[in-house]
Protein backbone atom coordinates (compact mmCIF):
# COMPACT_ATOMS: atom_id res chain seq x y z
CA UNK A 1 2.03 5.53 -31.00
CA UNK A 2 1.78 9.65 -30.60
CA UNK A 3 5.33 8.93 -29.54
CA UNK A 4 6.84 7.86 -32.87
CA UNK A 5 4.73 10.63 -34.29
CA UNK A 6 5.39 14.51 -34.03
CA UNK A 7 6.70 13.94 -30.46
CA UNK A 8 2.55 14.37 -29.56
CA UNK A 9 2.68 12.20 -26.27
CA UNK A 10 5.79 13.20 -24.56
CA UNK A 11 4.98 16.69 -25.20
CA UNK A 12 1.64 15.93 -23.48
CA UNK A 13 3.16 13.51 -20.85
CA UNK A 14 5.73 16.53 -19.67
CA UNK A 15 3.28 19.39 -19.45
CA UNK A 16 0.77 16.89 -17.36
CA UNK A 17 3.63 16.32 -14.90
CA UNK A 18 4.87 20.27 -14.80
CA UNK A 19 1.27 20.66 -14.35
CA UNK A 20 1.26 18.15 -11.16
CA UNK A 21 -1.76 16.67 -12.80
CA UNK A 22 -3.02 13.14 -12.95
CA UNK A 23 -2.79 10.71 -15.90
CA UNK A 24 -5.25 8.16 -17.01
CA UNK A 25 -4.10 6.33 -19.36
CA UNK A 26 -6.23 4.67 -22.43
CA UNK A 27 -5.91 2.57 -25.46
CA UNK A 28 -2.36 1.45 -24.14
CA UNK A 29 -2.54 -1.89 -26.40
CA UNK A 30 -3.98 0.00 -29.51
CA UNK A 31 -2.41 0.38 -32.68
CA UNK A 32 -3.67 2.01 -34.96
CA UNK A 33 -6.88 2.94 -36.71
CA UNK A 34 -8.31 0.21 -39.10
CA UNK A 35 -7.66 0.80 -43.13
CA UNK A 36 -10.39 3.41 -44.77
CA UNK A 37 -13.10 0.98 -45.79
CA UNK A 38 -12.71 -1.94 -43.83
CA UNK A 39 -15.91 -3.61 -43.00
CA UNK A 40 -16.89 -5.02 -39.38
CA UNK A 41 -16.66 -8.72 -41.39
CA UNK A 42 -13.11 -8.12 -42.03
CA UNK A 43 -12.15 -7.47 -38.91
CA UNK A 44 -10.73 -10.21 -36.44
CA UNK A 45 -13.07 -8.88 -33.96
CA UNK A 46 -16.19 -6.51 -35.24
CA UNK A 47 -16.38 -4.98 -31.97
CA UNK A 48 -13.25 -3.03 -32.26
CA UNK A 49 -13.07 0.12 -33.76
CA UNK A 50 -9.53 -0.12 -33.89
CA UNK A 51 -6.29 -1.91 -34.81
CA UNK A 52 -5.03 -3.76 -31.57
CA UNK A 53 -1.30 -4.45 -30.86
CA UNK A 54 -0.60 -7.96 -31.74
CA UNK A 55 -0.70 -10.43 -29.10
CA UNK A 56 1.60 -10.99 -26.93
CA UNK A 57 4.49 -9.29 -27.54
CA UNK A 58 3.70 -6.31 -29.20
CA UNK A 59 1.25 -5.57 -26.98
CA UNK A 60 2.40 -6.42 -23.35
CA UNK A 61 5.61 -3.86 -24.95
CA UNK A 62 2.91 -0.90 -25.25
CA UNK A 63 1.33 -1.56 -21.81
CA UNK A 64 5.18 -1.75 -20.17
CA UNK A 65 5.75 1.47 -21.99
CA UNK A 66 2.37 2.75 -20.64
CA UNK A 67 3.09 1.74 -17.36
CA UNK A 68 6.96 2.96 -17.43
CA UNK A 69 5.19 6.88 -18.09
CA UNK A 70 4.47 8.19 -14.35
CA UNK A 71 1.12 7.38 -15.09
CA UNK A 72 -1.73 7.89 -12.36
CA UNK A 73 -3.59 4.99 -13.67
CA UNK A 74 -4.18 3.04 -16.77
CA UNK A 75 -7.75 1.34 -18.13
CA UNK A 76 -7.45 -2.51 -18.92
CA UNK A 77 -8.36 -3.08 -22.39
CA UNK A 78 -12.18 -4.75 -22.84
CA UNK A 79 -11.29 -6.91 -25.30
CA UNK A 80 -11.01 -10.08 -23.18
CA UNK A 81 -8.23 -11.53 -25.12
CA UNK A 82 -6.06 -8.85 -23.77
CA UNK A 83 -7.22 -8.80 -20.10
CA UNK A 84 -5.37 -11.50 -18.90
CA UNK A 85 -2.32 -10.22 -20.14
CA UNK A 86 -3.00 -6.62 -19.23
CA UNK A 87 -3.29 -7.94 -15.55
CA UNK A 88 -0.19 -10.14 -15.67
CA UNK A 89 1.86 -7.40 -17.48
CA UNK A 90 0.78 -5.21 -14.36
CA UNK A 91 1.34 -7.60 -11.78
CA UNK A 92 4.87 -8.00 -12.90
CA UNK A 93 5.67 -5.00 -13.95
CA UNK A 94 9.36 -4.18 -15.33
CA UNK A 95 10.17 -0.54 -16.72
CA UNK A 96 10.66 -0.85 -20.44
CA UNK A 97 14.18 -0.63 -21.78
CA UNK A 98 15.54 2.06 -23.87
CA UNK A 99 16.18 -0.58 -26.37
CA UNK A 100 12.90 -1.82 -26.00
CA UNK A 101 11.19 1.67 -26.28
CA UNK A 102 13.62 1.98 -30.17
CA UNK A 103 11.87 -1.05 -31.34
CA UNK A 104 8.20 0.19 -30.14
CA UNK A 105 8.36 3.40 -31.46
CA UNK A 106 9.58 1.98 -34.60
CA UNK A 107 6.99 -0.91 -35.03
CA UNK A 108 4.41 2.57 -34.76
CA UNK A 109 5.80 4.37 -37.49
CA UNK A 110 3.40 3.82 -39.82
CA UNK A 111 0.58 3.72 -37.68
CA UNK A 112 -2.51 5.81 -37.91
CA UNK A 113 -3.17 7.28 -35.11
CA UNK A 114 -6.55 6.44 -33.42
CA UNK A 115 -7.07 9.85 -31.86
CA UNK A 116 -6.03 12.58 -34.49
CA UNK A 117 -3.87 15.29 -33.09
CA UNK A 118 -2.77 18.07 -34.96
């Protein structure tokens, strides 16, 4: 999502690798924050605080993208209708195409982002 957005994440994701740093990677499958005023009742499931990708496609896209990053390591979501497809998305991992990575970035344009940047 920072992707589509003021070029946020691969501005982070170069200067973590010039660095020679490690990358943990979080919130691969999120979307977006929920709409201002949305009660816990209206969500699908009250224990997120945010908008998940849909299931399965959008979401097993972000993880591949995720994954496709140089990434040290990436956190399986806790929602526990995404773990088993976080772990099978893993297990058979294939980099994400550049066609693939167009339609992503453009299914996040008008995404909020869960963690503001500036």
């Amino acid at each position: 999502m920072l992707t589509s957005q003021k070029n946020f994440g691969p501005r982070v994701i170069a200067r973590v690798h010039e660095k020679g740093a490690g990358m943990l990677a979080i919130k691969a499958m999120a979307r977006s924050k929920w709409p201002a005023g949305m009660d816990k009742a209206q969500k699908p499931n009250p224990k997120e605080w945010y908008e998940p990708c849909s299931l399965p496609e959008q979401a097993a896209l972000a993880l591949r993208w995720t994954l496709s990053q140089r990434i040290t390591a990436a956190i399986p979501p806790g929602d526990e209708r995404y773990f088993p497809l976080a772990m099978y998305v893993a297990q058979n991992f294939q980099p994400i195409t550049p066609e693939e990575e167009k339609h992503l970035i453009a299914s996040a344009a008008d995404a909020t982002p869960i963690f503001p940047h500036g």
